[in-house]
N, C-alpha and C. Protein backbone atom coordinates (compact mmCIF):
# COMPACT_ATOMS: atom_id res chain seq x y z
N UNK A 1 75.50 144.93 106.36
CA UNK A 1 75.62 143.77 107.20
C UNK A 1 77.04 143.73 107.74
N UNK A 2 77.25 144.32 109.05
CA UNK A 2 78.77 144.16 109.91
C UNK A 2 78.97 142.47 110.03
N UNK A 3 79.93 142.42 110.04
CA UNK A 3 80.54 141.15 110.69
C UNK A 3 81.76 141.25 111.99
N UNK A 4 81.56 140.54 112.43
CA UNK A 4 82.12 140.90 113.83
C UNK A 4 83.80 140.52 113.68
N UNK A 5 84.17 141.54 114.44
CA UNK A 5 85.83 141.26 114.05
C UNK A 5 86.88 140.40 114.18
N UNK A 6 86.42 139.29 114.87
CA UNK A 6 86.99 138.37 114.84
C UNK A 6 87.14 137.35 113.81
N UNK A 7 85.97 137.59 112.37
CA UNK A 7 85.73 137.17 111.68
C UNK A 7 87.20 137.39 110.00
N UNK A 8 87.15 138.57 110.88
CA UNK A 8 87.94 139.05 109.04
C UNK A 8 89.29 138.15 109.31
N UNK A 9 89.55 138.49 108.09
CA UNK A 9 90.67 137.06 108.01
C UNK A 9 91.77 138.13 107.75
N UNK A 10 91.48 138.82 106.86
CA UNK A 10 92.46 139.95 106.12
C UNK A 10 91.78 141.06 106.23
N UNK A 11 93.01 142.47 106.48
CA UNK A 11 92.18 143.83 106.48
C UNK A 11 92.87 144.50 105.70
N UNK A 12 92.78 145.72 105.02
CA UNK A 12 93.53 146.34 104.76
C UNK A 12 93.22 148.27 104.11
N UNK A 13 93.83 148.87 104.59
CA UNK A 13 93.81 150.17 104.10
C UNK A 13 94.50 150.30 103.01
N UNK A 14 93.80 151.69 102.22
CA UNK A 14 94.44 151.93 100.76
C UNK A 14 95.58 152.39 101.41
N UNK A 15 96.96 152.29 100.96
CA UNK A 15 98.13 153.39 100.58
C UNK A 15 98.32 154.17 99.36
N UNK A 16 99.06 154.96 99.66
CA UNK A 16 99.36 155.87 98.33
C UNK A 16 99.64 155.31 97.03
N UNK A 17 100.48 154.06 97.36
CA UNK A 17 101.23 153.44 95.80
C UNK A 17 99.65 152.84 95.22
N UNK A 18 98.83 151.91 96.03
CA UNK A 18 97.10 151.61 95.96
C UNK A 18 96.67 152.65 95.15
N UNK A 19 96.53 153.70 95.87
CA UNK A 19 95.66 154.93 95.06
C UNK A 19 96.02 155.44 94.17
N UNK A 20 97.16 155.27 93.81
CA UNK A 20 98.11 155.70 92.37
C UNK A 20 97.63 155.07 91.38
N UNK A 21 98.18 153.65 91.72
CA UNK A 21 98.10 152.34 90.54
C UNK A 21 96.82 151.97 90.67
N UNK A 22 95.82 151.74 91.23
CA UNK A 22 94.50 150.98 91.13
C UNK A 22 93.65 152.28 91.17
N UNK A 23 93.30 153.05 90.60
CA UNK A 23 92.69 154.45 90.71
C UNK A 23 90.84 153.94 89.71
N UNK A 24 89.97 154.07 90.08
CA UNK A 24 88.87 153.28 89.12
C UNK A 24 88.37 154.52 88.27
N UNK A 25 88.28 154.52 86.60
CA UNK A 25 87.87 155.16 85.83
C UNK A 25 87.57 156.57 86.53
N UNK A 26 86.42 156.64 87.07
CA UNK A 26 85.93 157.76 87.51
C UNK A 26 86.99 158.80 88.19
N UNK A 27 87.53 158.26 88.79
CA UNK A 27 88.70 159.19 89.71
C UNK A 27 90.21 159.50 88.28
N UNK A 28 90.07 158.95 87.62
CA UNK A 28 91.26 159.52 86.24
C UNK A 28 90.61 160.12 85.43
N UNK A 29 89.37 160.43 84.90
CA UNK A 29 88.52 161.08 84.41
C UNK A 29 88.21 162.42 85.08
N UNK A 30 88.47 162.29 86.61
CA UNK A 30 88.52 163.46 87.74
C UNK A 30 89.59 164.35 87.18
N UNK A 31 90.83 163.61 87.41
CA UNK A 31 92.28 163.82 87.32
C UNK A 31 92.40 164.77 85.71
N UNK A 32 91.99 164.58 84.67
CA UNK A 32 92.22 165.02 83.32
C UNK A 32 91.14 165.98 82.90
N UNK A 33 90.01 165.74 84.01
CA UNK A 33 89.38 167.57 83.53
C UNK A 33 89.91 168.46 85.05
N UNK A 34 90.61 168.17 86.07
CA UNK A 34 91.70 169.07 86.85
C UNK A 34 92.43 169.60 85.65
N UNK A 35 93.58 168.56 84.98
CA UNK A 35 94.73 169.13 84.43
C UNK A 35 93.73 170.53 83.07
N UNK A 36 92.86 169.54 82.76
CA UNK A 36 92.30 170.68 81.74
C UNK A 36 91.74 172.10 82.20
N UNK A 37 91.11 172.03 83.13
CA UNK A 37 90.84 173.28 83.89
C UNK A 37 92.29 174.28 84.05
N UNK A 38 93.59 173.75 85.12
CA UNK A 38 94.39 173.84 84.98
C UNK A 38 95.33 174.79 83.81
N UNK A 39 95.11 173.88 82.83
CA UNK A 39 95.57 174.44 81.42
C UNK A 39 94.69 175.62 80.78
N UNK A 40 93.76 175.21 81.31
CA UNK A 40 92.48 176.76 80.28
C UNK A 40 92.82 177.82 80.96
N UNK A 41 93.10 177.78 82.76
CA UNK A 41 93.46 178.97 83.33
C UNK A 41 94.74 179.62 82.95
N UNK A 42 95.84 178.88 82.88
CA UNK A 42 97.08 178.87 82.59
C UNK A 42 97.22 179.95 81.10
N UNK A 43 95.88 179.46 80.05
CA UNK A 43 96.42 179.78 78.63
C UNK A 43 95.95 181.72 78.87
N UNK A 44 95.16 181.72 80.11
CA UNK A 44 94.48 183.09 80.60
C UNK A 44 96.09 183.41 80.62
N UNK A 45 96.39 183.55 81.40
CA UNK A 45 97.72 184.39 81.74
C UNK A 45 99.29 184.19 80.82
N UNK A 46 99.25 182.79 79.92
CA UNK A 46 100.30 183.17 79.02
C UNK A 46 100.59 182.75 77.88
N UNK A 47 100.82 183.04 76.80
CA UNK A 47 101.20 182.58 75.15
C UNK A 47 101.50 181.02 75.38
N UNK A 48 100.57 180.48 74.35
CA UNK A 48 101.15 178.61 74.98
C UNK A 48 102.36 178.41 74.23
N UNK A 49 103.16 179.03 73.53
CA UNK A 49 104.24 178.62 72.75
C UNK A 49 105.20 179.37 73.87
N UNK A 50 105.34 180.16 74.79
CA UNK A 50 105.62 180.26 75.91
C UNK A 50 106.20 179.45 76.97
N UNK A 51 107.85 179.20 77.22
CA UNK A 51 108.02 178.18 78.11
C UNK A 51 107.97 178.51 79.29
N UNK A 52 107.86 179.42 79.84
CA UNK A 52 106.91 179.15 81.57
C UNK A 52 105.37 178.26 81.55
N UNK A 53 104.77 178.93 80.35
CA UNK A 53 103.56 177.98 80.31
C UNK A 53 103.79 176.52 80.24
N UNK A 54 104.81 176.01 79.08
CA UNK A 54 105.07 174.78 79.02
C UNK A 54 105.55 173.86 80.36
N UNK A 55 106.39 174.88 81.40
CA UNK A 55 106.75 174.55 82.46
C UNK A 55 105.76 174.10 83.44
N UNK A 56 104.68 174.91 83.76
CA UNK A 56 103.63 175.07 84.84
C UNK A 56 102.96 174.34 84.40
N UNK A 57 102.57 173.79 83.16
CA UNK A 57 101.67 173.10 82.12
C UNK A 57 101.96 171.75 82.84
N UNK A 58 103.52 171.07 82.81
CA UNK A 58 104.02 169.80 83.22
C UNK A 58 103.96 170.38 85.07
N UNK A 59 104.14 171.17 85.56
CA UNK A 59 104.06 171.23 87.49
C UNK A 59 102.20 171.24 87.13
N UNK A 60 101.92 171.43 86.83
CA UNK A 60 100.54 171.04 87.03
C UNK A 60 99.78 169.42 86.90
N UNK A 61 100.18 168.87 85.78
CA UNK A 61 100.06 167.45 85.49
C UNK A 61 100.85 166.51 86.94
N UNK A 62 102.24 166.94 86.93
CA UNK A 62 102.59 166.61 88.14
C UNK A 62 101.88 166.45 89.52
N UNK A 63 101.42 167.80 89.82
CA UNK A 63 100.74 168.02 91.04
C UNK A 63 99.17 167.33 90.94
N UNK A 64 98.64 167.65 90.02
CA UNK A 64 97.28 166.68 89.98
C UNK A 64 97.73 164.71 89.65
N UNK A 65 98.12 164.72 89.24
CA UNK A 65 98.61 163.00 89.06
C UNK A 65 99.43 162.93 90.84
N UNK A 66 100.28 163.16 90.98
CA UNK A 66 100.94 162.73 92.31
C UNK A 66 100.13 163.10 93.28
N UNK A 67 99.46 164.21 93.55
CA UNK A 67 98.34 164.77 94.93
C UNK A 67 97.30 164.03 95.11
N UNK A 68 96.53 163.83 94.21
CA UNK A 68 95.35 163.45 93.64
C UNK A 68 95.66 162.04 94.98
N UNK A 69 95.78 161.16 94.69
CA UNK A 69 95.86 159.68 95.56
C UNK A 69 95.92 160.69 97.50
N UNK A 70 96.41 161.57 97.67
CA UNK A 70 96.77 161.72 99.25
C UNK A 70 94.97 162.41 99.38
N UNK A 71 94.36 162.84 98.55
CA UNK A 71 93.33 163.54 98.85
C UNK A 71 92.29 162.54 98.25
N UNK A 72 91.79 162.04 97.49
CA UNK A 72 91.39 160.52 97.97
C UNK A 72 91.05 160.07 99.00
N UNK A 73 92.75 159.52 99.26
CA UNK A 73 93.03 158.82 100.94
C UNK A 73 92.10 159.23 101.82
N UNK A 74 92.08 161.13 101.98
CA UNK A 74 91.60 161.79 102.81
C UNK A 74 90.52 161.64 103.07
N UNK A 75 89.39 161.67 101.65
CA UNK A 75 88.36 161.87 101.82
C UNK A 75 87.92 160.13 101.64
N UNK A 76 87.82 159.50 101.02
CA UNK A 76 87.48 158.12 100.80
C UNK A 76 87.78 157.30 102.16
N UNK A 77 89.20 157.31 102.55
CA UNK A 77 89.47 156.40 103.61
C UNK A 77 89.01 155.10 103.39
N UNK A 78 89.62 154.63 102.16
CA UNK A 78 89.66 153.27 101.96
C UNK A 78 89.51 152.46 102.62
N UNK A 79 88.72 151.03 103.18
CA UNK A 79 89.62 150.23 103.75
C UNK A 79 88.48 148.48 103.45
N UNK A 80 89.34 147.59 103.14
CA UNK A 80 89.34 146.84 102.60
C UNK A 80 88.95 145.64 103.44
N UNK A 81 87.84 144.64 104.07
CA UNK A 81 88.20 143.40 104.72
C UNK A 81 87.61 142.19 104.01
N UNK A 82 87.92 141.11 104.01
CA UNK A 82 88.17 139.93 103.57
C UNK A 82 87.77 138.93 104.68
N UNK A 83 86.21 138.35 104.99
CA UNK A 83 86.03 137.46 105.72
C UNK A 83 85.70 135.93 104.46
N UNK A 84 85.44 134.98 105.62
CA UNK A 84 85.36 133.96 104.72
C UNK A 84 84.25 133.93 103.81
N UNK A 85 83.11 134.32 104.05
CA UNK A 85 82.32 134.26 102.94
C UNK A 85 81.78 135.66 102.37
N UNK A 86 82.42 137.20 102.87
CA UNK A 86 82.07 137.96 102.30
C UNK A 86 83.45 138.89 102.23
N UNK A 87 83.29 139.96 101.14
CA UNK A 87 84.27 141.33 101.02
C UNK A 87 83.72 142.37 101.51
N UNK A 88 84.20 143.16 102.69
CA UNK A 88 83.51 144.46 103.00
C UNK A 88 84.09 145.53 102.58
N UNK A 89 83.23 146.67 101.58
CA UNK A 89 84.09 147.65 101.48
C UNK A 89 83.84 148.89 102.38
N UNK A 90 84.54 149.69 102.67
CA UNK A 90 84.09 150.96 103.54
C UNK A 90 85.24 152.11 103.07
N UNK A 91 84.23 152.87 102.46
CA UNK A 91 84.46 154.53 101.93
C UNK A 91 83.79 155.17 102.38
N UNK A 92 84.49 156.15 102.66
CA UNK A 92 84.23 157.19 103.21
C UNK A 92 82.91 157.28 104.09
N UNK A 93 83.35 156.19 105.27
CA UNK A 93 82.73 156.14 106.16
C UNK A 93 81.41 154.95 105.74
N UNK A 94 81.53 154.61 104.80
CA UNK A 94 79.89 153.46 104.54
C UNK A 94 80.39 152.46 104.32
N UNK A 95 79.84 151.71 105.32
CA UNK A 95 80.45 150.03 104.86
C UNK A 95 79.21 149.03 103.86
N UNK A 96 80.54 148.75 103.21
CA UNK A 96 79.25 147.70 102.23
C UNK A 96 79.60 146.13 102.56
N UNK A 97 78.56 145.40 102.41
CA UNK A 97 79.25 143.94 102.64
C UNK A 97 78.88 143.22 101.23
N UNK A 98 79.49 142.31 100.69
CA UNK A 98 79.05 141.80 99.37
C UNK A 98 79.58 140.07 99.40
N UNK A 99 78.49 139.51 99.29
CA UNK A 99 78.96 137.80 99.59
C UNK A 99 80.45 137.05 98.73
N UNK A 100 80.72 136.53 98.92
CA UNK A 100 81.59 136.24 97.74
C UNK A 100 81.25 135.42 97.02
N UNK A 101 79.86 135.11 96.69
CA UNK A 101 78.82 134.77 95.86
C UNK A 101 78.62 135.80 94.69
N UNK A 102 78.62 137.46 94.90
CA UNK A 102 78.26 138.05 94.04
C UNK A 102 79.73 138.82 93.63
N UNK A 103 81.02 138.32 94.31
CA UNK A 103 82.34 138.70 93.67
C UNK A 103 83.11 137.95 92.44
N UNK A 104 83.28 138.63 91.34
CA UNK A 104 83.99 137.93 90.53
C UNK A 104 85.17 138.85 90.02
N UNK A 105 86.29 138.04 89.74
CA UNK A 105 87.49 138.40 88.98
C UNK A 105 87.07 139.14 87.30
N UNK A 106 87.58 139.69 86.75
CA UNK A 106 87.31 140.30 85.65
C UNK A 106 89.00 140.26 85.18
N UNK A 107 89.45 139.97 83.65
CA UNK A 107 90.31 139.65 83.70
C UNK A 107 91.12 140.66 82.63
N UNK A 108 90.06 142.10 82.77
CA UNK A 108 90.75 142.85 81.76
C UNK A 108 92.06 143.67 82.67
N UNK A 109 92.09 143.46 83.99
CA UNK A 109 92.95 143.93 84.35
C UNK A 109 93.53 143.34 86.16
N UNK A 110 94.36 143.31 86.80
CA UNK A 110 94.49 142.24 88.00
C UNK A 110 93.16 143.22 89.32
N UNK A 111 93.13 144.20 89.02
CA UNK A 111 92.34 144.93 90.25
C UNK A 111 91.42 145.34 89.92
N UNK A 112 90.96 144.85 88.69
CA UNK A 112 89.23 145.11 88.15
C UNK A 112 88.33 143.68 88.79
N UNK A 113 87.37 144.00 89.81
CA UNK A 113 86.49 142.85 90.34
C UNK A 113 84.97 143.22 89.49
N UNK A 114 83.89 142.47 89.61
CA UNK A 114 82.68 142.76 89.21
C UNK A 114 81.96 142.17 90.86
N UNK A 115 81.97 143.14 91.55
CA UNK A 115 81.57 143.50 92.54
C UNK A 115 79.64 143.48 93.24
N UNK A 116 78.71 142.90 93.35
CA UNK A 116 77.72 143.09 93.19
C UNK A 116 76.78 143.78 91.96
N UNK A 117 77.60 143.30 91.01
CA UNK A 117 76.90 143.51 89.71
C UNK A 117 77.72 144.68 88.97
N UNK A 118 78.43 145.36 89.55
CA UNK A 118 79.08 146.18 89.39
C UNK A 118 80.64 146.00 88.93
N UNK A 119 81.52 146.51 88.00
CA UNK A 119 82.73 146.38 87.31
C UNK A 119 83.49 147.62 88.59
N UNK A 120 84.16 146.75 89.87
CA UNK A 120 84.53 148.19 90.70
C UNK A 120 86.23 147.72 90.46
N UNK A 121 87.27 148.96 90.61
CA UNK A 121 88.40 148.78 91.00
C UNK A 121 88.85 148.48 92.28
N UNK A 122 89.77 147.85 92.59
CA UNK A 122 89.61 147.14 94.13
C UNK A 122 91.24 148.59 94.41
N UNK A 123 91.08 149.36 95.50
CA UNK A 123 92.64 149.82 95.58
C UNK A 123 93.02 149.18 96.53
N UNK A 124 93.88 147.91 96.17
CA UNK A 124 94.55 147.35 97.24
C UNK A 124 95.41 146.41 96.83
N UNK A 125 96.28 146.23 97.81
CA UNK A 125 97.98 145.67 97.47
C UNK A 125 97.65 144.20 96.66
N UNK A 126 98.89 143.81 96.14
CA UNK A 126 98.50 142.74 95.37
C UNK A 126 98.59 141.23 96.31
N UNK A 127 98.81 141.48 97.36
CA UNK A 127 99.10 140.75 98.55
C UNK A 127 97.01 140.42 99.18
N UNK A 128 96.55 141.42 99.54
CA UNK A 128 95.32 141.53 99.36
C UNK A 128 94.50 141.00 98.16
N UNK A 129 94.77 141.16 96.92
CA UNK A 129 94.51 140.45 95.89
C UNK A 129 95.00 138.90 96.01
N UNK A 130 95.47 138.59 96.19
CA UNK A 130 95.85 137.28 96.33
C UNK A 130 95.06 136.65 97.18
N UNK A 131 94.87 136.81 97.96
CA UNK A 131 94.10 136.64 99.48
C UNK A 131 92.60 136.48 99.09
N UNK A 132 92.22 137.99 98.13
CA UNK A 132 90.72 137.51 97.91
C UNK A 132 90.47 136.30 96.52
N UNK A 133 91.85 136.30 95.66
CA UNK A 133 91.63 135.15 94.83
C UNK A 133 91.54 133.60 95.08
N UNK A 134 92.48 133.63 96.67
CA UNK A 134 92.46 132.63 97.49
C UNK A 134 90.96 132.31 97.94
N UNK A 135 90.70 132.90 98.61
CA UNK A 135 88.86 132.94 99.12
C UNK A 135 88.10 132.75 97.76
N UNK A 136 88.18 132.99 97.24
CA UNK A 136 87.08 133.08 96.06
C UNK A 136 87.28 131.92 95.27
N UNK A 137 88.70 131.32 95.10
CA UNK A 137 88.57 129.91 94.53
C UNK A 137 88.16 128.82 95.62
N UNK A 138 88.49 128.88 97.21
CA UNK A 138 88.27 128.13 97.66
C UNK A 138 86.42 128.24 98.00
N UNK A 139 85.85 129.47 98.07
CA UNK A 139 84.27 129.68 98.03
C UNK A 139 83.61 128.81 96.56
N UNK A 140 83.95 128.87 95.63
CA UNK A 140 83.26 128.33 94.45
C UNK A 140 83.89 126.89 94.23
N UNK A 141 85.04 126.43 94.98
CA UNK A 141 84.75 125.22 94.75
C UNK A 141 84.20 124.55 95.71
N UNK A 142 84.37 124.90 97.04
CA UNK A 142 83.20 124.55 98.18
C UNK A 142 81.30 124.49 97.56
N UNK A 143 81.39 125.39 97.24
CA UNK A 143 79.60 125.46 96.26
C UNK A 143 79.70 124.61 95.47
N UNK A 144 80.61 124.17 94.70
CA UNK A 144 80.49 123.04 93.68
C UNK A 144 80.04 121.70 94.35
N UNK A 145 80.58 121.37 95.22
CA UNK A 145 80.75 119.68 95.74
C UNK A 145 78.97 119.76 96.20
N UNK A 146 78.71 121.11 96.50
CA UNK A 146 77.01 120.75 97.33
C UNK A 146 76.09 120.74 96.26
């Protein structure tokens, strides 16, 4: 369900520092069988008590933890909008719309939402977070008074 653009109140694309820090389970679970792959190839070519290995061991963790968010970006293409009564998400090209009836805060962490039934990570600035905590208190207490 599009909403027409005059509607969104707030928009926003992931950035890098986003895709770093708000990364959802699945994509760090990505990240740590890279580094392990990584490391199994690595132990192919040298003694792990070996400090080139120990070296390439840490440029590898490096390169998968810091890269990881720009290739994401690439393929996901985050982007985030905020109308008054719904959140649209759109990855990698599919837009979802979700009322802010079926959005809730989850408080094990500031960018964990429960999303249409779903526990999703939101990657987006905390400025954006604010914005949808704004909407979402003023949506549920509007539903209250009716």
């Amino acid at each position: 369900m599009k909403k027409p653009s005059n509607e969104v109140l707030y928009q926003e694309a992931s950035t890098y520092k986003d895709m770093l820090l708000r990364k959802s389970w699945k994509m760090r679970i990505n990240e740590t069988v890279m580094f392990v792959l990584g490391m199994m190839i690595l132990s192919q070519f040298f003694p792990t008590n070996d400090t080139r290995f120990k070296v390439l061991v840490f440029a590898i963790a490096i390169a998968v933890v810091g890269l990881s968010p720009f290739l994401y970006k690439s393929v996901l293409r985050p982007v985030y909008k905020l109308t008054k009564t719904h959140l649209i998400i759109s990855m990698s090209g599919q837009e979802k719309s979700y009322p802010l009836s079926e959005v809730e805060q989850i408080y094990e962490g500031r960018h964990f939402y429960r999303v249409g039934g779903k526990k999703e990570s939101l990657m987006v600035s905390r400025q954006f977070l604010s914005h949808l905590n704004e909407r979402l208190f003023y949506y549920k207490k509007g539903n209250k008074r009716r």
